[in-house]
Protein backbone atom coordinates (compact mmCIF):
# COMPACT_ATOMS: atom_id res chain seq x y z
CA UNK A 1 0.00 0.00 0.00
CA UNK A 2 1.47 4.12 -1.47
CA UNK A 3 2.05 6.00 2.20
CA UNK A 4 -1.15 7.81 0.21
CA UNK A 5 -3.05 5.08 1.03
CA UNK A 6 -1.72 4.16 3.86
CA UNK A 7 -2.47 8.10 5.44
CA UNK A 8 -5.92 7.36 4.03
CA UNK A 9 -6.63 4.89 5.88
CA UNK A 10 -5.27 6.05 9.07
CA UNK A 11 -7.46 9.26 8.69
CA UNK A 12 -10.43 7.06 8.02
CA UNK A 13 -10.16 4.78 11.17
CA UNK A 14 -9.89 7.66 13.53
CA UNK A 15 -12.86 9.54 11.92
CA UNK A 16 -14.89 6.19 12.68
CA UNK A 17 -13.42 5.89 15.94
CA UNK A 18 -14.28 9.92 16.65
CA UNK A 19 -17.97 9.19 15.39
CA UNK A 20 -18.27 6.34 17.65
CA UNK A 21 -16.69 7.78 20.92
CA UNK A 22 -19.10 10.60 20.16
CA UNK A 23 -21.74 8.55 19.66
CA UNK A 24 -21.58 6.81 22.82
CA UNK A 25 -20.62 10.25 24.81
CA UNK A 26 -23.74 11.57 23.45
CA UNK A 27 -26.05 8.36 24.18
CA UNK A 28 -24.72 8.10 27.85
CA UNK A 29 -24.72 11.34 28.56
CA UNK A 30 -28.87 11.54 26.79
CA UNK A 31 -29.43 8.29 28.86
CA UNK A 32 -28.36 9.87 32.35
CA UNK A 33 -29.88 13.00 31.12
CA UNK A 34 -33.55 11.07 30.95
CA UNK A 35 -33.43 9.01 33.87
CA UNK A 36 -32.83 12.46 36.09
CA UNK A 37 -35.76 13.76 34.20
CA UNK A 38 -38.00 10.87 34.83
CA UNK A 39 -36.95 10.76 38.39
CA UNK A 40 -37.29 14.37 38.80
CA UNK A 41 -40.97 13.64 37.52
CA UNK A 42 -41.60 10.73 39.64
CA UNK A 43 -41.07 12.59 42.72
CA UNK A 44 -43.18 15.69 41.36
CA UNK A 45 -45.70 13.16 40.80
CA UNK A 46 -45.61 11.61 44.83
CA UNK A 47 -45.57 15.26 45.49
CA UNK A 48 -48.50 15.83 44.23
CA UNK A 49 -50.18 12.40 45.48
CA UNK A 50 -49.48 13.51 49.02
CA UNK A 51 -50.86 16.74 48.50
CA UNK A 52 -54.31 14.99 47.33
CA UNK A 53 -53.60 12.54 50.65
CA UNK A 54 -53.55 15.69 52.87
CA UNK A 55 -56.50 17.40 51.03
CA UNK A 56 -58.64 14.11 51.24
CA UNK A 57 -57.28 13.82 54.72
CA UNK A 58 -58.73 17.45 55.30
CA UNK A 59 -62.23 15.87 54.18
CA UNK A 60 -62.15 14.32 57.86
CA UNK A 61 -60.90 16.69 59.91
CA UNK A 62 -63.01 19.70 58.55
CA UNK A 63 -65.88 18.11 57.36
CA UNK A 64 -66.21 14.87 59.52
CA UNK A 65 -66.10 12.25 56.24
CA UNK A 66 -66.13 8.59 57.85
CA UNK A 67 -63.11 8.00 55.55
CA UNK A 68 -61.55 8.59 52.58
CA UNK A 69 -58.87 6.68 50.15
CA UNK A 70 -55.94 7.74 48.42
CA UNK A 71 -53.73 6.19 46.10
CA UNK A 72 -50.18 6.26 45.34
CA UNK A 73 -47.63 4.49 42.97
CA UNK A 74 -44.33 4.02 44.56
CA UNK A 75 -42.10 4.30 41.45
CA UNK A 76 -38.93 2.44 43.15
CA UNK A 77 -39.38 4.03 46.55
CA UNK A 78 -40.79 2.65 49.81
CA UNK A 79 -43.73 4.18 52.21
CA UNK A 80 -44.35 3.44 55.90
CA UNK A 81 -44.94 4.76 59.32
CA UNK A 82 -41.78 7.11 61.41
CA UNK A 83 -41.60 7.29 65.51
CA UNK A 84 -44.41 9.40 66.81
CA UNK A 85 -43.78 12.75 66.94
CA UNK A 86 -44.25 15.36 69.84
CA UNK A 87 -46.77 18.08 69.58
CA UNK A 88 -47.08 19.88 73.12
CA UNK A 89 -49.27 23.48 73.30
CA UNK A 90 -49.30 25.08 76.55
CA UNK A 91 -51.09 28.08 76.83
CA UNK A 92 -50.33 30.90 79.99
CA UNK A 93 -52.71 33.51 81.30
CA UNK A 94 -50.50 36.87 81.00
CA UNK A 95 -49.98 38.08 84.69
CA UNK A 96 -51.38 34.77 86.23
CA UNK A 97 -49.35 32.20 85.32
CA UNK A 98 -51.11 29.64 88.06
CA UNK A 99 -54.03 29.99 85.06
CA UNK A 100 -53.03 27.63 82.39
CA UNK A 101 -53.83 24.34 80.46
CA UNK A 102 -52.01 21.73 77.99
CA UNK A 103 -52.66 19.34 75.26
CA UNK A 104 -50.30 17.38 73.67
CA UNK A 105 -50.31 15.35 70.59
CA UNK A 106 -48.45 12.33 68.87
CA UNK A 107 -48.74 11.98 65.54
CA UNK A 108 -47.45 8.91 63.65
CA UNK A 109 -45.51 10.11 60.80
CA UNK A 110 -46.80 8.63 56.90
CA UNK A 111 -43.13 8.60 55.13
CA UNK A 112 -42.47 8.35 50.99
CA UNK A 113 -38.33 7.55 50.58
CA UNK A 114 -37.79 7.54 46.70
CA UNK A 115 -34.47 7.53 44.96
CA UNK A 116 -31.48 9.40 46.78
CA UNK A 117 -32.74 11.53 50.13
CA UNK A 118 -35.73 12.61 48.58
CA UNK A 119 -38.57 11.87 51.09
CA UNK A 120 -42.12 13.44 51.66
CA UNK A 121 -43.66 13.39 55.07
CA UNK A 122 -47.12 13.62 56.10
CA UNK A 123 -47.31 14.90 59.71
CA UNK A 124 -50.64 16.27 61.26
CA UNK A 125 -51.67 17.96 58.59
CA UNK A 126 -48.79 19.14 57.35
CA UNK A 127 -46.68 17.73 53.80
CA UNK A 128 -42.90 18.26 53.92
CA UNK A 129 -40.63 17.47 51.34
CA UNK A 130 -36.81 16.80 52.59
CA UNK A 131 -33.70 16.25 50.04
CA UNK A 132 -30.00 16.62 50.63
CA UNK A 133 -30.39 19.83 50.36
CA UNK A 134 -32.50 20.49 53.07
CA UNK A 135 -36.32 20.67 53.86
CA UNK A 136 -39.38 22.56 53.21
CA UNK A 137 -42.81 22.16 54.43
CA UNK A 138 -45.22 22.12 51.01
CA UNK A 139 -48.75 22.36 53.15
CA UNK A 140 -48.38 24.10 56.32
CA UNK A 141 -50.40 22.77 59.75
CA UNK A 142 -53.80 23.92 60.24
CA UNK A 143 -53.45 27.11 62.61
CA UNK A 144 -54.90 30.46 62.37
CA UNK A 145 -53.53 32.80 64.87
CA UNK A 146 -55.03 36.30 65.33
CA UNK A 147 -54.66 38.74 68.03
CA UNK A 148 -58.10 38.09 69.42
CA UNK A 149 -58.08 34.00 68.86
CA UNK A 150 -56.04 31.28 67.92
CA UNK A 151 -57.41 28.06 66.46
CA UNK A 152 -55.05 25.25 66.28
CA UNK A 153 -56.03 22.52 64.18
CA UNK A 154 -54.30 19.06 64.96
CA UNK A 155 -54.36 15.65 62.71
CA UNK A 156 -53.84 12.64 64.86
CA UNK A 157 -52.91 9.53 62.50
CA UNK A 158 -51.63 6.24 63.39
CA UNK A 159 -51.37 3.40 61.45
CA UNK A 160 -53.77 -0.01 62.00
CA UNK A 161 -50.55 -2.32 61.41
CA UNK A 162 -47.07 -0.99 61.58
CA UNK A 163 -46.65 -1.93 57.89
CA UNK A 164 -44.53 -0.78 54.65
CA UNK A 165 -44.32 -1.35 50.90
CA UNK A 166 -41.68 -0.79 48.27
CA UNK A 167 -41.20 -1.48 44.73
CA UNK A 168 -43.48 -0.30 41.72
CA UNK A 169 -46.72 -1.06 42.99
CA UNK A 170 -49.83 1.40 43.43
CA UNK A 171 -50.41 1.43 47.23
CA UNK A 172 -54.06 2.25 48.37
CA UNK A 173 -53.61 4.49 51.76
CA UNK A 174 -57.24 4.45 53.81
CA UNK A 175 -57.66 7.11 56.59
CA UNK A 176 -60.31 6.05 59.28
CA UNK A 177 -62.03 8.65 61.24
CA UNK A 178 -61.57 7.63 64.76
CA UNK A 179 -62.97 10.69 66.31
CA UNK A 180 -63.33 14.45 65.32
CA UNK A 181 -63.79 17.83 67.80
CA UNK A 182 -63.03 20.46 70.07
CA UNK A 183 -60.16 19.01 72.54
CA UNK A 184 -60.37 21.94 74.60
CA UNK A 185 -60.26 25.84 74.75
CA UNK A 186 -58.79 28.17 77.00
CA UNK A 187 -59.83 31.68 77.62
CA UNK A 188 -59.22 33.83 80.45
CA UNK A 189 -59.85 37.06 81.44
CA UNK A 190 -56.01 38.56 80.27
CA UNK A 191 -54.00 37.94 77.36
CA UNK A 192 -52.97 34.06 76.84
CA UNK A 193 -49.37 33.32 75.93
CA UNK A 194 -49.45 30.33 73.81
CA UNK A 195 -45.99 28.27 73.22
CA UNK A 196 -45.87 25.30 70.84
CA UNK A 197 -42.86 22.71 71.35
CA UNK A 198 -42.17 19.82 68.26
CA UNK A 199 -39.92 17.52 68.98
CA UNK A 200 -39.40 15.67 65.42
CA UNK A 201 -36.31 14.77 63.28
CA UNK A 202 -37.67 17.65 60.82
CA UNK A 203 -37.78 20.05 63.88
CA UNK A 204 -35.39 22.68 61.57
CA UNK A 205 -38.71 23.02 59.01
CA UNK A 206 -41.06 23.38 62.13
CA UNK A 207 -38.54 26.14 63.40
CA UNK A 208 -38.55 27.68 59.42
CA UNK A 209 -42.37 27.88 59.14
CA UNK A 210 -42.77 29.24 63.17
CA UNK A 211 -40.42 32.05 61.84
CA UNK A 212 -42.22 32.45 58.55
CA UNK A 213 -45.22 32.90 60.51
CA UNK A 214 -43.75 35.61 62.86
CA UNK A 215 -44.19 33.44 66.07
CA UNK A 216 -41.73 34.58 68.74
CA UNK A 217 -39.07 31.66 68.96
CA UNK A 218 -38.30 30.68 72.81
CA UNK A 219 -35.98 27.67 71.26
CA UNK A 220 -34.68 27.69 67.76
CA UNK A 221 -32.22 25.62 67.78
CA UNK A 222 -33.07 22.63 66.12
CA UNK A 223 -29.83 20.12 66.51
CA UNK A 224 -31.28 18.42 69.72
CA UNK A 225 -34.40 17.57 67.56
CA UNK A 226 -36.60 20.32 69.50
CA UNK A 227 -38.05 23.57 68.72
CA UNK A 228 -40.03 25.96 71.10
CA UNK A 229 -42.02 29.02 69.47
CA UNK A 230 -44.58 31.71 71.26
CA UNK A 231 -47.83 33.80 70.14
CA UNK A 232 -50.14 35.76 72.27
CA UNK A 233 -53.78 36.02 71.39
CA UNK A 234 -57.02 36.53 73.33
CA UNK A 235 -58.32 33.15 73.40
CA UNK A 236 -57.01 29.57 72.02
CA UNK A 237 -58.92 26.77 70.63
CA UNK A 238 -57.44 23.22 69.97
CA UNK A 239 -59.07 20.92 67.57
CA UNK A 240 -57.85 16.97 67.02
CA UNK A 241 -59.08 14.58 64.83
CA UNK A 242 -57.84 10.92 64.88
CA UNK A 243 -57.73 9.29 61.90
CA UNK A 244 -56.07 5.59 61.48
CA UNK A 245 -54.48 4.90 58.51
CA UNK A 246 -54.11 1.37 56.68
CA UNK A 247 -52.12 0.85 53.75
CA UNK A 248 -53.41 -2.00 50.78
CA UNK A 249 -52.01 -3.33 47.72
């Protein structure tokens, strides 16, 4: 073979060879590109579902519905119950602090952990999303605090058997109404100070939404798992509703 041919040649096999590395750069790198999209979309997706799990949830609570059903497709990831979390209100007279009541809750935690850290939490009423990045509460608890009352609204949930599910499978969550009302209301003649305490693993998110609400924080710091957080009002009314949850494939 002339070195013509020979440089031909040459030229030719490492044009294929560029093609082909390219080629393969471009399908990997389209590949990776579409499972982070599809997984991005998966967890929009059991976003969403446990936004229509709190709403249906809200059926109960607001509207005393004997029970209602929601459905969710795991796409890879697992669901199941946490440790109960601690919900403690204690409410003051201002001036007479021998005047003064407290209700405390424990919630059972509903927990969604798809692919990486991603995990979405559904905690008395509330719907918080965490990632490695950090945390952030999607549907905030139900309280309305004015200056002349406070209603705090409280979902109770535990689950009927400590059970969880992972894999691809649609899961069927059920939420039983196991009792719905006023838990009790405290109004004196002064002012009421009215302090909330969560002790959770997401306690930094409770302390973030406290804060975004303008509550006066007594304990902020969220590293022992605790937060502490103050309003004043007129007069306080606590709602609970208990609500058992089963889960069904």
């Amino acid at each position: 073979m002339s070195a013509r041919g020979q440089s031909e040649t040459l030229s030719y096999v490492l044009v294929f060879s560029l093609v082909v590395a390219s080629t393969g750069l471009v399908y990997v790198g389209g590949y990776g590109g579409l499972q982070d999209a599809q997984q991005a979309e998966q967890l929009d997706n059991m976003g969403r579902a446990f936004d229509v799990l709190a709403a249906n949830l809200a059926d109960i609570h607001h509207r005393n519905a004997p029970s209602r059903g929601t459905e969710v497709y795991l796409s890879g990831g697992a669901i199941g119950f946490d440790a109960p979390v601690e919900i403690t209100v204690r409410a003051v007279e201002v001036g007479n602090a021998s005047n003064n009541a407290t209700f405390s809750m424990n919630p059972r935690p509903l927990v969604y952990s798809g692919q990486g850290d991603t995990t979405f939490v559904y905690v008395s009423g509330a719907v918080i999303r965490t990632d490695d990045e950090g945390g952030v509460m999607r549907i905030p608890p139900g309280f309305e605090v004015g200056d002349d009352r406070a209603v705090l609204s409280f979902v109770v949930t535990y689950p009927q058997t400590d059970e969880s599910f992972s894999g691809r499978s649609p899961v069927l969550i059920v939420g039983t109404n196991r009792g719905t009302g006023l838990d009790g209301s405290f109004t004196p003649s002064n002012d009421t100070a009215v302090s909330i305490t969560v002790d959770s693993p997401r306690a930094d998110i409770w302390s973030r939404y406290f804060d975004r609400e303008g509550y006066t924080a007594i304990d902020s710091d969220a590293s022992d798992g605790s937060v502490t957080y103050q309003f004043t009002t007129e007069r306080l009314y606590v709602y609970r509703s208990v609500i058992e949850f089963d889960l069904k494939r």
